[in-house]
PDB file of N, CA and C in Angstrom:
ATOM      1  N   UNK A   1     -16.566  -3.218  -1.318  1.00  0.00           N
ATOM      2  CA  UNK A   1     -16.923  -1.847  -0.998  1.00  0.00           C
ATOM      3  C   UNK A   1     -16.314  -0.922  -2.032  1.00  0.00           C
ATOM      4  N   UNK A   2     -16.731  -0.185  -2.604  1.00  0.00           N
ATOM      5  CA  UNK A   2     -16.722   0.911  -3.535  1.00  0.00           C
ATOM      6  C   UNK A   2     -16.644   2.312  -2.935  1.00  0.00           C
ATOM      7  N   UNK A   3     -15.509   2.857  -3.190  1.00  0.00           N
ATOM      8  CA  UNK A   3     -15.182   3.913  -2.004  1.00  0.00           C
ATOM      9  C   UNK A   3     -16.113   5.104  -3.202  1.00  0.00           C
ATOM     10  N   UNK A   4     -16.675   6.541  -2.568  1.00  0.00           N
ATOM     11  CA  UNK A   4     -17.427   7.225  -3.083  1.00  0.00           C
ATOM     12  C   UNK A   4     -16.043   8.531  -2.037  1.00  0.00           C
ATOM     13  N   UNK A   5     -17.057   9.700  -2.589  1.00  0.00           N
ATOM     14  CA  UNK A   5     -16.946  11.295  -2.251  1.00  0.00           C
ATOM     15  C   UNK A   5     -16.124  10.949  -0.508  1.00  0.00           C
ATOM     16  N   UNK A   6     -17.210   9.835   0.304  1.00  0.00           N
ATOM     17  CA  UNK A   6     -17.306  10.060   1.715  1.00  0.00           C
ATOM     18  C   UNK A   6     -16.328   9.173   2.188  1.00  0.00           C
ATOM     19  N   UNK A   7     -15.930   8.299   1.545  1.00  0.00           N
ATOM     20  CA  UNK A   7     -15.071   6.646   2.051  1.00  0.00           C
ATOM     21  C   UNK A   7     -13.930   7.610   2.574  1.00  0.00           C
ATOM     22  N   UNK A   8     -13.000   7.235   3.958  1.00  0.00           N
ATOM     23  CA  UNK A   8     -12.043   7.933   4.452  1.00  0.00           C
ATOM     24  C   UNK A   8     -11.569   6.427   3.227  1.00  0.00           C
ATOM     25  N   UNK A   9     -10.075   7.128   2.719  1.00  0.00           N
ATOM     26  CA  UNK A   9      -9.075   5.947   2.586  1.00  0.00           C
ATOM     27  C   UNK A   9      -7.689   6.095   2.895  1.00  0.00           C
ATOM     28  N   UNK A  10      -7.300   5.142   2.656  1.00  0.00           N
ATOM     29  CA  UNK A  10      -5.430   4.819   3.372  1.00  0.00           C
ATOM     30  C   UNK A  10      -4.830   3.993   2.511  1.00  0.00           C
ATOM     31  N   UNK A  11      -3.398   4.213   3.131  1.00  0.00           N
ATOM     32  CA  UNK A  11      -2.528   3.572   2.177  1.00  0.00           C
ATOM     33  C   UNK A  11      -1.357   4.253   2.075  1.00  0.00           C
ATOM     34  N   UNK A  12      -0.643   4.014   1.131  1.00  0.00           N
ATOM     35  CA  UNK A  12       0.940   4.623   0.433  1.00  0.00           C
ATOM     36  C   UNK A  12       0.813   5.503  -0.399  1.00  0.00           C
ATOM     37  N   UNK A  13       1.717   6.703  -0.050  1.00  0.00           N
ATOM     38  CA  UNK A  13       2.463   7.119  -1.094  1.00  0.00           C
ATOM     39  C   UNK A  13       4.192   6.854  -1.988  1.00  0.00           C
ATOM     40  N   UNK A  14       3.812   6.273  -3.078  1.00  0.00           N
ATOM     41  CA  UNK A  14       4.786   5.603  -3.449  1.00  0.00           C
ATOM     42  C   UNK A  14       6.451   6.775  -4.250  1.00  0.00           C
ATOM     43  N   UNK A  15       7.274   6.993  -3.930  1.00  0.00           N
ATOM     44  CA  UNK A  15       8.398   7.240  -4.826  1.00  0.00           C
ATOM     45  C   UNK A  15       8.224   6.474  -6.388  1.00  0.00           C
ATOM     46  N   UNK A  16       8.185   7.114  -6.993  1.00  0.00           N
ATOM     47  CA  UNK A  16       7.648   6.949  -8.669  1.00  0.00           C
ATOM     48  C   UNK A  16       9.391   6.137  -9.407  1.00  0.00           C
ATOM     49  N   UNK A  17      10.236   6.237  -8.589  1.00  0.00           N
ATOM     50  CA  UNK A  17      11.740   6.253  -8.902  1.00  0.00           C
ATOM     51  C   UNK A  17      12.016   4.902  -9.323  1.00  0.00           C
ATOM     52  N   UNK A  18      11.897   4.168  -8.251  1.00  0.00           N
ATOM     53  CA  UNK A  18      12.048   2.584  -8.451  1.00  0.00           C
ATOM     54  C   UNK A  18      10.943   1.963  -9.434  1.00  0.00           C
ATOM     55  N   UNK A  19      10.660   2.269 -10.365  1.00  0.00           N
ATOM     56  CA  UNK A  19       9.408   1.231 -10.777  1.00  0.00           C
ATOM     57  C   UNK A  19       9.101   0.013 -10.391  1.00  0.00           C
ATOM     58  N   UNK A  20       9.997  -0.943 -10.510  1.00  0.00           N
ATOM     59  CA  UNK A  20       9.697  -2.464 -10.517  1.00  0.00           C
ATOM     60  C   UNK A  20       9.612  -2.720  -8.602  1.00  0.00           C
ATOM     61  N   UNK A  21      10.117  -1.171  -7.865  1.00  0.00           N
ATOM     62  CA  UNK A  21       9.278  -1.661  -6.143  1.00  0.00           C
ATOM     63  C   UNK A  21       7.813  -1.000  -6.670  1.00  0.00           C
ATOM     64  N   UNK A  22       7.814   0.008  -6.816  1.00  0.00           N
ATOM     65  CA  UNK A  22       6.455   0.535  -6.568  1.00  0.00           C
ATOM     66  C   UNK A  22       5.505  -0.840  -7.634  1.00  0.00           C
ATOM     67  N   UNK A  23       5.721  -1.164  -8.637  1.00  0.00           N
ATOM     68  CA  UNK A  23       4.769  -2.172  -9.503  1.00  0.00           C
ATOM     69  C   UNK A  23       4.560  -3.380  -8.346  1.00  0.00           C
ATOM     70  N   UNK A  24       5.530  -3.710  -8.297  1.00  0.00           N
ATOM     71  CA  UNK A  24       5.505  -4.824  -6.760  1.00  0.00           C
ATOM     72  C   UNK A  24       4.474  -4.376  -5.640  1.00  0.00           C
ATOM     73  N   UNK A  25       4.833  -3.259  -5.304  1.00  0.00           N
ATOM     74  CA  UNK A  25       4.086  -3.135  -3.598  1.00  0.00           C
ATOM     75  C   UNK A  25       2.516  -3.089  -4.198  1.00  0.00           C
ATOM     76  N   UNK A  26       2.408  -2.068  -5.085  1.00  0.00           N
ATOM     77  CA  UNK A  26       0.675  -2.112  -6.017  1.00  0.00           C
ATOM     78  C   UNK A  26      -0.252  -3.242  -5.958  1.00  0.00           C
ATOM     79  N   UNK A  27       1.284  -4.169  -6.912  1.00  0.00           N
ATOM     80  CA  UNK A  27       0.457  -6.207  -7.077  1.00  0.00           C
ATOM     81  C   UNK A  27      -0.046  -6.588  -5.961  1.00  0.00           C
ATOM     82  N   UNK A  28       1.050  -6.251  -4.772  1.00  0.00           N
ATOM     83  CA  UNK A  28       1.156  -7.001  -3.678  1.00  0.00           C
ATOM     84  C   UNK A  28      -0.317  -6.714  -2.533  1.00  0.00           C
ATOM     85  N   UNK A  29      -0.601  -5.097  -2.707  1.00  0.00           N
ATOM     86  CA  UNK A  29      -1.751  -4.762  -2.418  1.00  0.00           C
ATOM     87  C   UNK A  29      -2.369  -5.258  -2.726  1.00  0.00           C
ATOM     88  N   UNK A  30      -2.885  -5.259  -3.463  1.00  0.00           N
ATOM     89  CA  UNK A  30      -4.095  -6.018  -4.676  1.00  0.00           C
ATOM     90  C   UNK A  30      -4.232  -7.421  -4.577  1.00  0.00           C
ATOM     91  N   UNK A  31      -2.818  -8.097  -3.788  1.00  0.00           N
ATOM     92  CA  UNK A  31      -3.298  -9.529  -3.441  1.00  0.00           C
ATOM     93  C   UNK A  31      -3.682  -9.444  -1.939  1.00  0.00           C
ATOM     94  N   UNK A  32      -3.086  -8.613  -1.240  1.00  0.00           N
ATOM     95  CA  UNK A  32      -3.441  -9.019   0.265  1.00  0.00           C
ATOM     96  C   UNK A  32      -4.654  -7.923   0.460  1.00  0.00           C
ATOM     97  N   UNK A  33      -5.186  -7.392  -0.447  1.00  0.00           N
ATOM     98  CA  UNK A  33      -6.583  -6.483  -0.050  1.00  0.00           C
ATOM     99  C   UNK A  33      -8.110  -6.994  -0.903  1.00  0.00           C
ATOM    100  N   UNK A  34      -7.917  -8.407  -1.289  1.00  0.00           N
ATOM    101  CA  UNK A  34      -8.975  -8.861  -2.103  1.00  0.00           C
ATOM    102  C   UNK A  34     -10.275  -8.617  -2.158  1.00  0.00           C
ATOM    103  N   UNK A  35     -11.100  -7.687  -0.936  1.00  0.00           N
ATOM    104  CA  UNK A  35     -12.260  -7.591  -1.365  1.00  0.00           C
ATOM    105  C   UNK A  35     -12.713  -5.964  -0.743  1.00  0.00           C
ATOM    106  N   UNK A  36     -11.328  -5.433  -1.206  1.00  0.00           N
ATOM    107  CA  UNK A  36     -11.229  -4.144  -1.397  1.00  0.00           C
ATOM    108  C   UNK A  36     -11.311  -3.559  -2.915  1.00  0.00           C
ATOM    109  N   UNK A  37     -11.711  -2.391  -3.182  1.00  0.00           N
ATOM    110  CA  UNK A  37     -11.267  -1.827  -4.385  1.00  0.00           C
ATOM    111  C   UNK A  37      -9.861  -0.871  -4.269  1.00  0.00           C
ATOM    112  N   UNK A  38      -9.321  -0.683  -4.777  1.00  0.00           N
ATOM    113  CA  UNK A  38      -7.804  -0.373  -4.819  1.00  0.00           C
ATOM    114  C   UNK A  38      -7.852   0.551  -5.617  1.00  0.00           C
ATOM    115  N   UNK A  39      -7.578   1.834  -5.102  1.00  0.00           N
ATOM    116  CA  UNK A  39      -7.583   3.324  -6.597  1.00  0.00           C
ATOM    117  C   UNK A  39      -5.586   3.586  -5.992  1.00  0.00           C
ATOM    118  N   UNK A  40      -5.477   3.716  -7.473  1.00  0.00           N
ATOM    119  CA  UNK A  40      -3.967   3.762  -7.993  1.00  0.00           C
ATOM    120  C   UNK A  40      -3.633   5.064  -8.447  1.00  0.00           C
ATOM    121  N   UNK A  41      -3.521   6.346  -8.160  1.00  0.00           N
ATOM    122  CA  UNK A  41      -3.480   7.501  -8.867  1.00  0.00           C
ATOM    123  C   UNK A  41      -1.830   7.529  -9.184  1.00  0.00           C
ATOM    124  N   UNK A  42      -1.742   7.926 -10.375  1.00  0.00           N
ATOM    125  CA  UNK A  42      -0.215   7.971 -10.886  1.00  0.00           C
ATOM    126  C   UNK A  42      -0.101   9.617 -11.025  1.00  0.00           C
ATOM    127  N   UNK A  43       0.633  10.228  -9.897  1.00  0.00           N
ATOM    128  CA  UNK A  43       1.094  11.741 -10.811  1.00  0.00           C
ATOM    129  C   UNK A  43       2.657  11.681 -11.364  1.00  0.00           C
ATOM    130  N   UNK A  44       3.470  10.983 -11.741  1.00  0.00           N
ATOM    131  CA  UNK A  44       4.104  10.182 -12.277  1.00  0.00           C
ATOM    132  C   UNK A  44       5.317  10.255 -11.569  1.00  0.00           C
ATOM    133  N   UNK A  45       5.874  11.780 -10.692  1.00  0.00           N
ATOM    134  CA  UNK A  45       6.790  11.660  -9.133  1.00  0.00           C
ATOM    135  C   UNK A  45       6.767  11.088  -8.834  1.00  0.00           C
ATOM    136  N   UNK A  46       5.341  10.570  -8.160  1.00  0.00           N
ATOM    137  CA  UNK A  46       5.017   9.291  -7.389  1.00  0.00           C
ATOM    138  C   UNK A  46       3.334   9.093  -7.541  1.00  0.00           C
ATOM    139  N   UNK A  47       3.018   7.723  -6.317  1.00  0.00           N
ATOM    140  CA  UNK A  47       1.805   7.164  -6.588  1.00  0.00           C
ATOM    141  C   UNK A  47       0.969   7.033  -5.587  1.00  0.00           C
ATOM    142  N   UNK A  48      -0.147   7.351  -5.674  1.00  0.00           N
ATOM    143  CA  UNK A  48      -1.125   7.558  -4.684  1.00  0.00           C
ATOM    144  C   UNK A  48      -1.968   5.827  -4.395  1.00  0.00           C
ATOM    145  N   UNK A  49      -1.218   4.860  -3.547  1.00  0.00           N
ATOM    146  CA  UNK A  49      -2.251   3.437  -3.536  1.00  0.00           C
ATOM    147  C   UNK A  49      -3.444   3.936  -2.523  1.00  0.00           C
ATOM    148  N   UNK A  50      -4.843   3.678  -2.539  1.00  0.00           N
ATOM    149  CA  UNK A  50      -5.566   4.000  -1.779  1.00  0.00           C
ATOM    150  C   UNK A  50      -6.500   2.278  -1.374  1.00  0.00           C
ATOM    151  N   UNK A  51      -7.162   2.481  -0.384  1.00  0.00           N
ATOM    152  CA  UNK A  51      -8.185   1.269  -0.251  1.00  0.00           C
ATOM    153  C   UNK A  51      -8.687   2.215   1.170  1.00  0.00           C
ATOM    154  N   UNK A  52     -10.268   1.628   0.597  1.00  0.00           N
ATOM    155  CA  UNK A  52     -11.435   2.271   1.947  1.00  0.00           C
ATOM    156  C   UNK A  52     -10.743   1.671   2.847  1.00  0.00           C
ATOM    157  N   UNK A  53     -10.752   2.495   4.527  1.00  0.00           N
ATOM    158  CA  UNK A  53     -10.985   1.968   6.146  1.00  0.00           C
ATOM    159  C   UNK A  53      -9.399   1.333   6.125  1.00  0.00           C
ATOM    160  N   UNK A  54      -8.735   0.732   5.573  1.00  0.00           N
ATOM    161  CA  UNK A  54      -7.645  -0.580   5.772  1.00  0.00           C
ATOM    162  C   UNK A  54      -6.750  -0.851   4.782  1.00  0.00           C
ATOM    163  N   UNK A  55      -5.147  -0.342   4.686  1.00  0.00           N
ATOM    164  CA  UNK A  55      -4.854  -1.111   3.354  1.00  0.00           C
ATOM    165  C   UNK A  55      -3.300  -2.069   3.785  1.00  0.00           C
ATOM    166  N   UNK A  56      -2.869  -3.554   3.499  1.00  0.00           N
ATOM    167  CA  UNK A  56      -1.980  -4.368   4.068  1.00  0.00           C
ATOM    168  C   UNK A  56      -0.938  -4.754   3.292  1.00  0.00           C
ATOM    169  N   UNK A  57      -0.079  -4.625   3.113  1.00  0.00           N
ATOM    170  CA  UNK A  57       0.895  -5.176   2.058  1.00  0.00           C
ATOM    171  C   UNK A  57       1.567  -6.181   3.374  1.00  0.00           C
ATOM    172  N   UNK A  58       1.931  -7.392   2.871  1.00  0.00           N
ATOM    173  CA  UNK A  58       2.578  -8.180   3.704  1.00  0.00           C
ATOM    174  C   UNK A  58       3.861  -8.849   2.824  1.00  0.00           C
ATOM    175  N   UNK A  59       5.064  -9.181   3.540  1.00  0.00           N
ATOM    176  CA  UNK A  59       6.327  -9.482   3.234  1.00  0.00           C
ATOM    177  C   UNK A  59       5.987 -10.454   2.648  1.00  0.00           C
ATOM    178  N   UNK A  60       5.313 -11.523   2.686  1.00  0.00           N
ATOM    179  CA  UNK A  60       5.276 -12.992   1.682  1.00  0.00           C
ATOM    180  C   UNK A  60       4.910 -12.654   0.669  1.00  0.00           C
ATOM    181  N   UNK A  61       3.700 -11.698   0.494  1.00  0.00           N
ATOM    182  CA  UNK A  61       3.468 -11.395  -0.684  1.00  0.00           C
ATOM    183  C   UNK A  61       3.718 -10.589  -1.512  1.00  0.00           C
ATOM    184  N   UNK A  62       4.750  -9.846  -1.039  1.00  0.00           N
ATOM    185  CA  UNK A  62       5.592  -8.874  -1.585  1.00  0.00           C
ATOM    186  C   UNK A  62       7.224  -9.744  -2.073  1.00  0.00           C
ATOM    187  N   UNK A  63       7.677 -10.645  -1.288  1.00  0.00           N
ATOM    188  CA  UNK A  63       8.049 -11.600  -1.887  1.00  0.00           C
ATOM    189  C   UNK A  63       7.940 -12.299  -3.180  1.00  0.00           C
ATOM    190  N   UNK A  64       6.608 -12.810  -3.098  1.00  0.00           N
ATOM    191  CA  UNK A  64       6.472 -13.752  -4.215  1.00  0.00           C
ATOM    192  C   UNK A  64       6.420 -12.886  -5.237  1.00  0.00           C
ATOM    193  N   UNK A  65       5.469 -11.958  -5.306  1.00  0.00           N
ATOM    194  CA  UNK A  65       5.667 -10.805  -6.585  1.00  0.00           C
ATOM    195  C   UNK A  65       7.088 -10.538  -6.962  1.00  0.00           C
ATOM    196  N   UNK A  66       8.060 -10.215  -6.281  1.00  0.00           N
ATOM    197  CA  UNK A  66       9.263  -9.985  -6.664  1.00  0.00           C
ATOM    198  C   UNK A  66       9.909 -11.146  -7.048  1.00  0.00           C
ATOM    199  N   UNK A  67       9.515 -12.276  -6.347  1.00  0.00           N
ATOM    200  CA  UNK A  67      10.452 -13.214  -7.041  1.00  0.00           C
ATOM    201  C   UNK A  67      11.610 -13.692  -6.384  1.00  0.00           C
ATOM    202  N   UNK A  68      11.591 -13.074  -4.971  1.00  0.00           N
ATOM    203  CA  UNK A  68      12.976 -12.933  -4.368  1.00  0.00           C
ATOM    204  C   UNK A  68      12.321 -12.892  -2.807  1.00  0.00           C
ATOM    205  N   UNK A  69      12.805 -13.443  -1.734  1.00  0.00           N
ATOM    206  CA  UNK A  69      13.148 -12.591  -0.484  1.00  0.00           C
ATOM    207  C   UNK A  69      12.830 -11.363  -0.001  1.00  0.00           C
ATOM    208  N   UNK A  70      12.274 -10.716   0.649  1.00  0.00           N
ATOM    209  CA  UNK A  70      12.165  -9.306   0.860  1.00  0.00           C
ATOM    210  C   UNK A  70      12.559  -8.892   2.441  1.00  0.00           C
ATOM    211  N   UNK A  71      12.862  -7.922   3.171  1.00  0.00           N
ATOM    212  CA  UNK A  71      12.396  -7.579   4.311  1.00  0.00           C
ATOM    213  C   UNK A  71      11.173  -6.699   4.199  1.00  0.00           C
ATOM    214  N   UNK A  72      10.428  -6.296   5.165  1.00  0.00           N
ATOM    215  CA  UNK A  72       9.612  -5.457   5.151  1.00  0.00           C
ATOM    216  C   UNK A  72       9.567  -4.034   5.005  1.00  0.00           C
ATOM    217  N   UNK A  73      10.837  -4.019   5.692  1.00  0.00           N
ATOM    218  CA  UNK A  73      11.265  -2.702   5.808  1.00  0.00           C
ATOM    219  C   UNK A  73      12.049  -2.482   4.042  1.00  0.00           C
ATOM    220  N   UNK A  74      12.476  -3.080   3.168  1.00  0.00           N
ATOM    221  CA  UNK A  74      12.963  -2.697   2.343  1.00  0.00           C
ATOM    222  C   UNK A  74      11.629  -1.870   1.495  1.00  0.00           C
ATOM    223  N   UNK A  75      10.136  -1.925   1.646  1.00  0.00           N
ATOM    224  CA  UNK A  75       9.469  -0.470   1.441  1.00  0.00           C
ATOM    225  C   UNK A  75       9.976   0.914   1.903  1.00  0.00           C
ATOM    226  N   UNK A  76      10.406   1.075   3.564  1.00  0.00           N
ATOM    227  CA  UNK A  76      10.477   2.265   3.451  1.00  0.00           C
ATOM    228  C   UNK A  76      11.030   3.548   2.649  1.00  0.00           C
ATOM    229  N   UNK A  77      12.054   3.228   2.122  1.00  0.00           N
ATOM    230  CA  UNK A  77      12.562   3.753   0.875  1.00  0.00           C
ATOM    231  C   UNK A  77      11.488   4.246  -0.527  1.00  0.00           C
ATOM    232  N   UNK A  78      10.869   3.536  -0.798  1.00  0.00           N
ATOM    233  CA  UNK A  78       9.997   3.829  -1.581  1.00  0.00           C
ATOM    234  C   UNK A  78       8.786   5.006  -0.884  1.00  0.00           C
ATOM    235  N   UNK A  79       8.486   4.943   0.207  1.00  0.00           N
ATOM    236  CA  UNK A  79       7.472   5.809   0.873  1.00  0.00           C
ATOM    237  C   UNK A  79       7.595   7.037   0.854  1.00  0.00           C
ATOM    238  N   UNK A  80       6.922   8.197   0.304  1.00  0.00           N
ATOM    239  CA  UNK A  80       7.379   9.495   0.590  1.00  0.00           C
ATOM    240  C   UNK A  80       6.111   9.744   1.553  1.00  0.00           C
ATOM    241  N   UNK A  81       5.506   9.035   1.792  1.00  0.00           N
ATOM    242  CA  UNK A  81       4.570   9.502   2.799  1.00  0.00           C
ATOM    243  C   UNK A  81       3.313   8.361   2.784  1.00  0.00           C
ATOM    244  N   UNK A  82       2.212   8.904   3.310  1.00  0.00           N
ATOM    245  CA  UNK A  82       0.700   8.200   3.669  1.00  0.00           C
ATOM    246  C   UNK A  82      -0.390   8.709   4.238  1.00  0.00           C
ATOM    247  N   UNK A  83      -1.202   8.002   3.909  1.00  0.00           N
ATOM    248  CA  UNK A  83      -3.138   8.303   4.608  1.00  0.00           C
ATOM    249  C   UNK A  83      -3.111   7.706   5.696  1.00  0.00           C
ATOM    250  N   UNK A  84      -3.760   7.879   6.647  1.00  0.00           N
ATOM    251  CA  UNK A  84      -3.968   7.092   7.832  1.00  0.00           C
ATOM    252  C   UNK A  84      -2.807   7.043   8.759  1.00  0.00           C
ATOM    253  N   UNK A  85      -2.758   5.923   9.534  1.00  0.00           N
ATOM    254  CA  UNK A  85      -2.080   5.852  10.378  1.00  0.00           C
ATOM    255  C   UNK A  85      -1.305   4.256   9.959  1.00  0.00           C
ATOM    256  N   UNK A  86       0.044   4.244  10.682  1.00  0.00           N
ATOM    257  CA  UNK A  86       0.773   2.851   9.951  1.00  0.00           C
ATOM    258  C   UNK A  86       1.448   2.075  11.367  1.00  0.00           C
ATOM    259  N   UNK A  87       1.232   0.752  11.011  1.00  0.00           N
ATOM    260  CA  UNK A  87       1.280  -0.171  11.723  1.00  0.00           C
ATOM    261  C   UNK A  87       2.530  -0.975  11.149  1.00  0.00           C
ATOM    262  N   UNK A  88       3.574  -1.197  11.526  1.00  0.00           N
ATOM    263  CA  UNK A  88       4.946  -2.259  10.965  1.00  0.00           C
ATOM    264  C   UNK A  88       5.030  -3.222  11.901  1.00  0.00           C
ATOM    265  N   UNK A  89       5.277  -4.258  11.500  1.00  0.00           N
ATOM    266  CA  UNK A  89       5.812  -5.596  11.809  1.00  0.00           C
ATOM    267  C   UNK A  89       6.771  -5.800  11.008  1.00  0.00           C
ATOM    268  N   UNK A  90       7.668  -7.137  11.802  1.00  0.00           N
ATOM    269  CA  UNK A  90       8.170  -7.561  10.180  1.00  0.00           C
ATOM    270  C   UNK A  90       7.791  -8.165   9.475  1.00  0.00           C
ATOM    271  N   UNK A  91       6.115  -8.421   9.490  1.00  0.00           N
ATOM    272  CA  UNK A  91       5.856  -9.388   8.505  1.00  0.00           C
ATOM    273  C   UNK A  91       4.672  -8.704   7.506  1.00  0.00           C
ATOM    274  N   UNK A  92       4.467  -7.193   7.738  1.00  0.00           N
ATOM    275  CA  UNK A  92       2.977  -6.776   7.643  1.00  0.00           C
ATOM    276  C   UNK A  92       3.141  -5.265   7.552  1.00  0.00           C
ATOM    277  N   UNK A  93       2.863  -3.919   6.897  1.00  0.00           N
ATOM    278  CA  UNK A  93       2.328  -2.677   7.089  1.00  0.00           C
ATOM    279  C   UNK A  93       1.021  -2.877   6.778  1.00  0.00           C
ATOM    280  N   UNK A  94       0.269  -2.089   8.050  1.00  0.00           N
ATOM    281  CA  UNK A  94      -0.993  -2.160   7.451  1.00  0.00           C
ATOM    282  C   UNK A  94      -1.403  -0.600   7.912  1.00  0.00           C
ATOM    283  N   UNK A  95      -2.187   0.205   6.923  1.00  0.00           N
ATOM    284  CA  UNK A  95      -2.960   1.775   7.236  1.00  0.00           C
ATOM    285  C   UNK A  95      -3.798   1.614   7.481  1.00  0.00           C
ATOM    286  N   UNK A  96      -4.252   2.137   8.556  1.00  0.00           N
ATOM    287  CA  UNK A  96      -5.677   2.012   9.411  1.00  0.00           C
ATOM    288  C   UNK A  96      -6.160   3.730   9.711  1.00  0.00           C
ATOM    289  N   UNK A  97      -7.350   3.331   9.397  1.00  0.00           N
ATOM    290  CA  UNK A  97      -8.176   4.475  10.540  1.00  0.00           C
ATOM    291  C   UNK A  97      -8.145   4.665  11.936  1.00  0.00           C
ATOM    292  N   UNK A  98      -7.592   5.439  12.744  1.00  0.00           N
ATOM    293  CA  UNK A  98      -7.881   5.134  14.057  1.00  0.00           C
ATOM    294  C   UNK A  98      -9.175   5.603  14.426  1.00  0.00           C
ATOM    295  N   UNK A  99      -9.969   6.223  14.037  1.00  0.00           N
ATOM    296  CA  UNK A  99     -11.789   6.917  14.318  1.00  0.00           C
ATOM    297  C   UNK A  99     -12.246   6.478  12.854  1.00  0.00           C
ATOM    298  N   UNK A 100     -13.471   6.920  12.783  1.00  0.00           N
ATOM    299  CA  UNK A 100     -14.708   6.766  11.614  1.00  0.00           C
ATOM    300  C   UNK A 100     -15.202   8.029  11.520  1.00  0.00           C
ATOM    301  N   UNK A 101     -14.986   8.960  12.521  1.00  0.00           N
ATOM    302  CA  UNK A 101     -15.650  10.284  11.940  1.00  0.00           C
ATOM    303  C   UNK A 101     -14.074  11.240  11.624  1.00  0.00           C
TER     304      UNK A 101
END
């Protein structure tokens, strides 16, 4: 899906501070949202991750990108905010739509 003018989207806003979290959580998107398109806006403060309807970063795969162990919660720090609405586990954030209109 190819988000246009109308696509609601969601996701993170990233703290620009840490590079090597925010490069991580990005990858990590981009692996657990595979048949999403993923718009990345850099205003270089921080970073706008977007994906139409749904976007999931999950701890394993935020893991393996790093190379290391993670908790889940070691994102919140990086977050200065978000689209949608957010869902935590410890194994999973995911931004959702709660409506379509």
């Amino acid at each position: 899906m190819t988000p246009d003018a109308t696509t609601k989207m969601v996701g993170p806003v990233i703290r620009g501070a840490d590079a090597e979290m925010a490069e991580a959580i990005i990858e990590a998107i981009e692996i657990d949202n595979p048949d999403k398109e993923i718009v990345v806006d850099d205003r270089r403060g921080y970073i706008r991750v977007s994906c139409p309807g749904e976007c999931r970063i999950t701890r394993q795969t935020l893991s393996e990108v790093l190379d290391h162990d993670v908790d889940i919660s070691e994102i919140e720090p990086a977050l200065s905010a978000f689209a949608g609405r957010i869902r935590m586990t410890d194994d999973a954030i995911v931004w959702y739509l709660e409506r379509e209109d």
